[in-house]
C-alpha atoms as a PDB file:
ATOM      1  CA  UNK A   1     326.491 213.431 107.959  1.00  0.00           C
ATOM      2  CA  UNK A   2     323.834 214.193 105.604  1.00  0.00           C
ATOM      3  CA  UNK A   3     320.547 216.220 106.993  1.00  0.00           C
ATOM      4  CA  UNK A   4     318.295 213.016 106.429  1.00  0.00           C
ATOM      5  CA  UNK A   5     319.933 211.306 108.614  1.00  0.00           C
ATOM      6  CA  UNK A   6     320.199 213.782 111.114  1.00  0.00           C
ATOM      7  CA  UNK A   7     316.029 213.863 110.863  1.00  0.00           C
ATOM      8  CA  UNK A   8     315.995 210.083 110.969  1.00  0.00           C
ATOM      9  CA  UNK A   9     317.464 209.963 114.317  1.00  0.00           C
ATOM     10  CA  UNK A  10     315.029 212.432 115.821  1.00  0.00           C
ATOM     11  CA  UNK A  11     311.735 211.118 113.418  1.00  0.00           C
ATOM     12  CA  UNK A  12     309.449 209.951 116.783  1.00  0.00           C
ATOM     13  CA  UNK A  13     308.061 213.497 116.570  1.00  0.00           C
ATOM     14  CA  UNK A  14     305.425 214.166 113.594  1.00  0.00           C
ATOM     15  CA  UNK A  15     306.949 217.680 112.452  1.00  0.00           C
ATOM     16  CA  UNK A  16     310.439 215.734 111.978  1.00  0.00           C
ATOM     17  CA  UNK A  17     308.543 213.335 109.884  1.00  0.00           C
ATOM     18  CA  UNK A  18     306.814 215.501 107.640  1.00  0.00           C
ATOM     19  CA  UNK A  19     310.795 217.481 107.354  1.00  0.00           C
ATOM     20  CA  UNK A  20     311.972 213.774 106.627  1.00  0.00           C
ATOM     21  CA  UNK A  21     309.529 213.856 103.704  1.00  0.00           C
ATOM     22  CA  UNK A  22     310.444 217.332 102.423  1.00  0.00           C
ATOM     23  CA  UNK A  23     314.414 216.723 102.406  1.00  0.00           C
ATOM     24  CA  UNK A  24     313.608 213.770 100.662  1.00  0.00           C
ATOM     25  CA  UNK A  25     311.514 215.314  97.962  1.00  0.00           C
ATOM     26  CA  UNK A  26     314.252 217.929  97.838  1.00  0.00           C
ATOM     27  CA  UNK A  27     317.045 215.130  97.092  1.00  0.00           C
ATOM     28  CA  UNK A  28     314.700 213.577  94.225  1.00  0.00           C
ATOM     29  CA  UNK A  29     314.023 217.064  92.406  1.00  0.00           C
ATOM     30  CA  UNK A  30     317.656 217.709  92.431  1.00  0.00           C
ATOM     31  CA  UNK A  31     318.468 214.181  91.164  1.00  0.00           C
ATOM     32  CA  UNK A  32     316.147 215.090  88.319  1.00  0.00           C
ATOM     33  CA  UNK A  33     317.556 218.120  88.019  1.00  0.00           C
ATOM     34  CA  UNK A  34     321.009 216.880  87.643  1.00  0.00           C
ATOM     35  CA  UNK A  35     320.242 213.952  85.496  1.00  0.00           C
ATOM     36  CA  UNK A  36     317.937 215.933  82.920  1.00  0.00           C
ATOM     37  CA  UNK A  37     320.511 218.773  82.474  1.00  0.00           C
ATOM     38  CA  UNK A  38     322.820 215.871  82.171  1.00  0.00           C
ATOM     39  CA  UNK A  39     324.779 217.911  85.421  1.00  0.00           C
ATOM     40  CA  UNK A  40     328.290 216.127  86.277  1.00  0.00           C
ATOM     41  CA  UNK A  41     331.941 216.923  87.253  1.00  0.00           C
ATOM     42  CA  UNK A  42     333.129 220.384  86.547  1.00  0.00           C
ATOM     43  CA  UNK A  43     329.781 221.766  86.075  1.00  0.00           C
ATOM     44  CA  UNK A  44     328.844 225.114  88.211  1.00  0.00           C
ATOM     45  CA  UNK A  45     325.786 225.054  90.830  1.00  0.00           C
ATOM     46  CA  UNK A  46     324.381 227.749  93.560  1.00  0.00           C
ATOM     47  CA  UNK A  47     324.595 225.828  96.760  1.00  0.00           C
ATOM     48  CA  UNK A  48     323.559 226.449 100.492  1.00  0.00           C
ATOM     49  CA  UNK A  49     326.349 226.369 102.584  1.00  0.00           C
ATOM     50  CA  UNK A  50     324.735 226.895 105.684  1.00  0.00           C
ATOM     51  CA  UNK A  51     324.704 230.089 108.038  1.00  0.00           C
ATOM     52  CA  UNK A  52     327.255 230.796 110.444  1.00  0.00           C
ATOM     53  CA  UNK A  53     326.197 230.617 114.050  1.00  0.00           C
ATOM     54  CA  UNK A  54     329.024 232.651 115.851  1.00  0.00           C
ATOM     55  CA  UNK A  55     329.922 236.790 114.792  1.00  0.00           C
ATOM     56  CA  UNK A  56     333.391 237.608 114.815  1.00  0.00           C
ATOM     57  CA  UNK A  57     333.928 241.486 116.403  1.00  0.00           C
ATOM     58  CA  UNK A  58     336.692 243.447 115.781  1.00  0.00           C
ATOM     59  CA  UNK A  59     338.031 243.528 119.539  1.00  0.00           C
ATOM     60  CA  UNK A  60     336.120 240.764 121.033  1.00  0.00           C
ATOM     61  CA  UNK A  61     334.193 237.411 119.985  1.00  0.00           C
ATOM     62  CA  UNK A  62     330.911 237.412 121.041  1.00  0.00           C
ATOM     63  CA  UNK A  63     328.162 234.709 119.660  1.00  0.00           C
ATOM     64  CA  UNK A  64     325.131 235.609 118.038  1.00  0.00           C
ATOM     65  CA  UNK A  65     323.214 233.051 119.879  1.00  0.00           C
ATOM     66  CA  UNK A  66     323.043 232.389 123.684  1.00  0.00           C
ATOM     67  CA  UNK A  67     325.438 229.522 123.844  1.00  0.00           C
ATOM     68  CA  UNK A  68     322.788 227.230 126.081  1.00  0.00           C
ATOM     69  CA  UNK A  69     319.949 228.212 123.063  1.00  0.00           C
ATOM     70  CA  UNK A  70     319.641 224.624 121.983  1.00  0.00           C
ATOM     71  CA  UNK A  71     318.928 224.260 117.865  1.00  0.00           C
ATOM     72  CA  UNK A  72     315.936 222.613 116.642  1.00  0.00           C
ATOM     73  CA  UNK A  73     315.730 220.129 113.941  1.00  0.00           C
ATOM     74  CA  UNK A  74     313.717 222.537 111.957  1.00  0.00           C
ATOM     75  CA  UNK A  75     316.262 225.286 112.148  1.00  0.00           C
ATOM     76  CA  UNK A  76     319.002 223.242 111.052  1.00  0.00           C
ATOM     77  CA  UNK A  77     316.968 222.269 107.950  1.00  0.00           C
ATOM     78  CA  UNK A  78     315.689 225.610 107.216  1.00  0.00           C
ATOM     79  CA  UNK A  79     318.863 227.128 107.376  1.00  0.00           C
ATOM     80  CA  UNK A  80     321.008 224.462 105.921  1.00  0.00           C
ATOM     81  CA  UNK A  81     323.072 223.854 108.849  1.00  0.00           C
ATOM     82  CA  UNK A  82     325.114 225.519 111.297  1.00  0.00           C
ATOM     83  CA  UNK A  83     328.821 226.858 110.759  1.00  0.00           C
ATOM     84  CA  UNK A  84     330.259 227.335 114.283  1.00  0.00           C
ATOM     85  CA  UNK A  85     333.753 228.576 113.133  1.00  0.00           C
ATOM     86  CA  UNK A  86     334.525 231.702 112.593  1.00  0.00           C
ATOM     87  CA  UNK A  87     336.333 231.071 108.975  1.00  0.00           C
ATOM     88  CA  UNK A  88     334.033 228.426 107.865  1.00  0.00           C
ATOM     89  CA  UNK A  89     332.488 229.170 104.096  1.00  0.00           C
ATOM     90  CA  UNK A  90     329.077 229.653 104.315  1.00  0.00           C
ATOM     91  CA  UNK A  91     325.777 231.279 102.877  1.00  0.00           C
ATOM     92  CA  UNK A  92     324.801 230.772  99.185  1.00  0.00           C
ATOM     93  CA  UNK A  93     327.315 230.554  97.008  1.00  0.00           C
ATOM     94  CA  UNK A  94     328.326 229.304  93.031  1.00  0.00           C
ATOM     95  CA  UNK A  95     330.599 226.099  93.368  1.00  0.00           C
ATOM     96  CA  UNK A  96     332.032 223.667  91.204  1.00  0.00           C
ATOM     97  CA  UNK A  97     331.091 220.272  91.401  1.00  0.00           C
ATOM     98  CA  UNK A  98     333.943 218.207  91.713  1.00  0.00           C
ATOM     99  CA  UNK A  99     332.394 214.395  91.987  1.00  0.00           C
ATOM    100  CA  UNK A 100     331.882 212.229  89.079  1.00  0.00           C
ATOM    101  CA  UNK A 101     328.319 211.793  88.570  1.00  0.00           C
ATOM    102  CA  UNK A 102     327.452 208.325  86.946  1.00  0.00           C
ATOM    103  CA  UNK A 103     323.970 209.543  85.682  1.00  0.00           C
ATOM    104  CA  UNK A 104     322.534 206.478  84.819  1.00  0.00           C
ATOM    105  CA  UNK A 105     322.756 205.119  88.529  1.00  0.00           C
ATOM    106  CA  UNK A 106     320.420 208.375  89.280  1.00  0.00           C
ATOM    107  CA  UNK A 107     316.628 207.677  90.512  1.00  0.00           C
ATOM    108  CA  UNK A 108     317.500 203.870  90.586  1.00  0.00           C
ATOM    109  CA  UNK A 109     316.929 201.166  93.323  1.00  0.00           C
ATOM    110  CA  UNK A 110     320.553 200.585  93.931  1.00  0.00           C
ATOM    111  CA  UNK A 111     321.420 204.792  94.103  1.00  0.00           C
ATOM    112  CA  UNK A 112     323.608 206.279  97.087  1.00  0.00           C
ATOM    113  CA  UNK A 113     324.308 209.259  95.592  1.00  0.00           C
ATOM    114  CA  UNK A 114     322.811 211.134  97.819  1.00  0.00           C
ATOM    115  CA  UNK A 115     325.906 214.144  98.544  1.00  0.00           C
ATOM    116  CA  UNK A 116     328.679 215.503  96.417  1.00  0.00           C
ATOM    117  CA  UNK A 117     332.302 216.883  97.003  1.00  0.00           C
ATOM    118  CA  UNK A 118     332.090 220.620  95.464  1.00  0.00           C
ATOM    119  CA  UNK A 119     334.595 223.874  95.631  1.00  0.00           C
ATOM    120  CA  UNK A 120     332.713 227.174  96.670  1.00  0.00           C
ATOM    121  CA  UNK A 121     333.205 229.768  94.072  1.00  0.00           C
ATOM    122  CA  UNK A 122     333.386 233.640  95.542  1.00  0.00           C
ATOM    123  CA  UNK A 123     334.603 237.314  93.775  1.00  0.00           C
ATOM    124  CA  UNK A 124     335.648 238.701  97.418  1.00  0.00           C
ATOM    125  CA  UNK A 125     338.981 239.246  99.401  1.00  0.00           C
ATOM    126  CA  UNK A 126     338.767 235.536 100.107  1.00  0.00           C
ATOM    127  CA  UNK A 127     341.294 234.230  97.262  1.00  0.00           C
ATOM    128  CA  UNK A 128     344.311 232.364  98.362  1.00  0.00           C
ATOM    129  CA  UNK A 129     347.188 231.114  96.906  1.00  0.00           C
ATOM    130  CA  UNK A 130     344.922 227.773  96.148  1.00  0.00           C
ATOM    131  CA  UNK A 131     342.405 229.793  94.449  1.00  0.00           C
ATOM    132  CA  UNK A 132     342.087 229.773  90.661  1.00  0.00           C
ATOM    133  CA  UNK A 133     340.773 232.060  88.652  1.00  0.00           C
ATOM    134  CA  UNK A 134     336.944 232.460  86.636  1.00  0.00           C
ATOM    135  CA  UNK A 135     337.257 235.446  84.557  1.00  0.00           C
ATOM    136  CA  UNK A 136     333.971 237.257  84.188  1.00  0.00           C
ATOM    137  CA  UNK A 137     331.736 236.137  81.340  1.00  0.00           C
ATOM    138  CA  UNK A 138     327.598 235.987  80.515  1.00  0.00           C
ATOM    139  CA  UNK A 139     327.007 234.109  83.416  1.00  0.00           C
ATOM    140  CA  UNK A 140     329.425 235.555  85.848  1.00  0.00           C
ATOM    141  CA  UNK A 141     329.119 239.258  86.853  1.00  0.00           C
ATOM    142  CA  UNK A 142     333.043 239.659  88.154  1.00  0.00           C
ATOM    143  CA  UNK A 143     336.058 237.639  88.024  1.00  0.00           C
ATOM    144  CA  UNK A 144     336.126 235.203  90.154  1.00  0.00           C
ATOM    145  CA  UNK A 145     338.136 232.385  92.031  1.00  0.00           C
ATOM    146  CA  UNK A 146     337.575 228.664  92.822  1.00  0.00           C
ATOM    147  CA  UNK A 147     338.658 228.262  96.563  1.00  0.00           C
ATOM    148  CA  UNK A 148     340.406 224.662  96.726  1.00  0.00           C
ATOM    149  CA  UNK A 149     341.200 224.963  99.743  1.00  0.00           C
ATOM    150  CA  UNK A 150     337.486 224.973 101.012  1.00  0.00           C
ATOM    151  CA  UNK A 151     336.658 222.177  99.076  1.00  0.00           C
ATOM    152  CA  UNK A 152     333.694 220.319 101.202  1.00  0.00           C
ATOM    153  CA  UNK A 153     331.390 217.615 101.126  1.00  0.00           C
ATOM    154  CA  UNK A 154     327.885 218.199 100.680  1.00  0.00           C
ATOM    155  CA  UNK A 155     324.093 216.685 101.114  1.00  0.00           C
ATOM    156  CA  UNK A 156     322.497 216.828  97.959  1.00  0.00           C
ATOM    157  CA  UNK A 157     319.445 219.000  99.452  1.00  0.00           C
ATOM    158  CA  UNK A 158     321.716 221.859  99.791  1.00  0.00           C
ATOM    159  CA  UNK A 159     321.865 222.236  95.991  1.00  0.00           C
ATOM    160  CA  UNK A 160     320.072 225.453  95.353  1.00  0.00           C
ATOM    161  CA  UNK A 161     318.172 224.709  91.723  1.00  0.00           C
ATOM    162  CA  UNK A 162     315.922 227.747  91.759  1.00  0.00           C
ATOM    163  CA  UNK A 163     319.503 230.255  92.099  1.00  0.00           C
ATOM    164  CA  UNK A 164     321.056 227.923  89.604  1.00  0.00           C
ATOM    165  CA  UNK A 165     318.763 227.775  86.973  1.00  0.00           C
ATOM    166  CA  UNK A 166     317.769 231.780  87.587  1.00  0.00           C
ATOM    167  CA  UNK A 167     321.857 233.134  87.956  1.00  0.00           C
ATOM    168  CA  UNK A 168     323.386 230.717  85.827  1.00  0.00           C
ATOM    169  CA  UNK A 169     321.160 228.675  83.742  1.00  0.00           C
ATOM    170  CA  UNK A 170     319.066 231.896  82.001  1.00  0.00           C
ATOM    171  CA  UNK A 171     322.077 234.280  81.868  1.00  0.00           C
ATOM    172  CA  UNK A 172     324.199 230.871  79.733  1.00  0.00           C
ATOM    173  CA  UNK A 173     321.487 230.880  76.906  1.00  0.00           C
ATOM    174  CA  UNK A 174     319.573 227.827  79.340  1.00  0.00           C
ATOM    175  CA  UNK A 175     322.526 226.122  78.779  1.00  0.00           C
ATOM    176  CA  UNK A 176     323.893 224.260  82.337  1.00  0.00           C
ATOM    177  CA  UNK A 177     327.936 226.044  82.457  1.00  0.00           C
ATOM    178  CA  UNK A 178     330.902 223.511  82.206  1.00  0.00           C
ATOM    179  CA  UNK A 179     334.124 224.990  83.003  1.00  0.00           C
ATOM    180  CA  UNK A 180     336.886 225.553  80.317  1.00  0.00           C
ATOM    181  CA  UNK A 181     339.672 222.522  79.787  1.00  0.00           C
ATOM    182  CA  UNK A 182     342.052 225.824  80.702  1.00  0.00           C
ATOM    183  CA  UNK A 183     340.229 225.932  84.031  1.00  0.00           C
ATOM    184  CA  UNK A 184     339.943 222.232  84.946  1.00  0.00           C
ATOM    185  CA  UNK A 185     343.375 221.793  83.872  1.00  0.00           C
ATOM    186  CA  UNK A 186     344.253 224.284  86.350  1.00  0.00           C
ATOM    187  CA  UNK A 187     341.893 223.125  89.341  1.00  0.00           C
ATOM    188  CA  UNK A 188     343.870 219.921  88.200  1.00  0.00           C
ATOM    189  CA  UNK A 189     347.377 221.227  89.020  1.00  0.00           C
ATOM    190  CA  UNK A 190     346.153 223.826  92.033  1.00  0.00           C
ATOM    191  CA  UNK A 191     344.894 220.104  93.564  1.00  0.00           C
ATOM    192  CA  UNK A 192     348.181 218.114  93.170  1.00  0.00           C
ATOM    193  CA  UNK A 193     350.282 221.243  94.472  1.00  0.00           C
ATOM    194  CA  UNK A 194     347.903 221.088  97.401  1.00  0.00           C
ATOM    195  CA  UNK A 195     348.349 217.329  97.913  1.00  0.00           C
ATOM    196  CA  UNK A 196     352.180 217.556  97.177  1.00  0.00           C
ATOM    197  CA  UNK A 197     351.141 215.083  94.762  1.00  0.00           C
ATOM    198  CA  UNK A 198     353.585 215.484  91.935  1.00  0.00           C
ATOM    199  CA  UNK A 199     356.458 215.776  94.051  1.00  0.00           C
ATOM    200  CA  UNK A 200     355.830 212.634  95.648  1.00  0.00           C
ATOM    201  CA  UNK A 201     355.377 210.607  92.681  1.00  0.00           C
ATOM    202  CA  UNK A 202     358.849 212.085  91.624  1.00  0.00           C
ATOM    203  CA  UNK A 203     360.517 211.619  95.286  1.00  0.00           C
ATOM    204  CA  UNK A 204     359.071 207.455  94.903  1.00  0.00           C
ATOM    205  CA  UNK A 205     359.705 207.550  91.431  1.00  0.00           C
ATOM    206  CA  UNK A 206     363.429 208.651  91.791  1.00  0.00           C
ATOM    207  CA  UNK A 207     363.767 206.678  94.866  1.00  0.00           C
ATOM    208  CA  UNK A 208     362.716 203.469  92.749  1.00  0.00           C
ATOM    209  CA  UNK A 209     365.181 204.196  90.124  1.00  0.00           C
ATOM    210  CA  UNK A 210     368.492 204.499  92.379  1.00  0.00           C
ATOM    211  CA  UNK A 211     367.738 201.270  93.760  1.00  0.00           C
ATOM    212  CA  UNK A 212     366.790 199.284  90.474  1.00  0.00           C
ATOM    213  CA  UNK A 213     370.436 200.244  89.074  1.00  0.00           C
ATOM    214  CA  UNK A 214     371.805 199.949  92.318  1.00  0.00           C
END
């Protein structure tokens, strides 16, 4: 559920009200922001992914907050969320937008597009066999890897434009970065070996055959 609505349920008090105001002002700069740099599918963003409420110990697990300490509505939107799982991505992080943006529906009466599906982009010990690889370049400091299997859905406030434009933006010649046909092509594959997608099409497709000339 996006933060909005979150703040919409809770909106009787005034300081949820004014939040309600500032999430939405967030949502239209970064509609803007996408629809001036002509942003879409494939294109590389900073976003919030929240911070993680629980700390993992080496011989025990122990939380970082009292588990009765109840969370504000304010702390959730300052922080971007919660992550209570141990594993779950989080902080700010470079990610690949993986939605189709139609950016003429943007800033209109009739938009929803209010969140995005996006792959969290990271140059640490977290690459898996579903990861593919960003090799370093002007706007990337290390190689890097796309992790498809944290691929999440997102609110569009959590869309970081002051670390995009300052990380990526300035260090690409103020250019917005579009990954390579190489590395879509691969995200492509990585996705349908994830999905078992291409043997299933040739499981039905083989299937369909025997019984046609049977």
């Amino acid at each position: 559920m996006a933060l909005i609505d979150e703040l919409i349920e809770e909106s009787e008090y005034e300081e949820n009200r004014i939040l309600i105001d500032r999430v939405k002002n967030q949502i239209i700069e970064v509609k803007k922001f996408i629809k001036e740099l002509k942003i879409g599918q494939y294109f590389v963003v900073y976003v919030d992914f929240g911070k993680k409420l629980t700390q993992k110990y080496e011989n025990s697990k122990i939380l970082s907050r009292n588990p009765n300490d109840k969370v504000s509505v304010k702390e959730m939107f300052e922080l971007k969320g919660y992550n209570c799982g141990f594993n779950e991505f989080r902080y700010t992080h470079m990610a690949v937008i993986l939605s189709s943006i139609h950016h003429k529906y943007l800033l209109s009466k009739k938009d929803k597009h209010y969140s995005l599906l996006v792959a969290p982009i990271s140059s640490n010990a977290r690459r898996t066999r579903y990861s593919v690889k960003i090799p370093k370049t002007n706007w990337l400091d290390h190689d890097s890897y796309i992790l498809l299997d944290n691929i999440t859905h997102i609110s569009l406030e959590k869309i970081n434009i002051k670390q995009t434009i300052k990380s990526i933006y300035e260090k690409n010649k103020n250019i917005p970065v579009q990954l390579t046909p190489n590395i879509v092509s691969n995200i492509k594959d990585t996705i349908k070996n994830i999905f078992d997608i291409k043997n299933w099409f040739w499981y039905t497709f083989s299937r369909l055959t025997w019984a046609y000339t049977v």
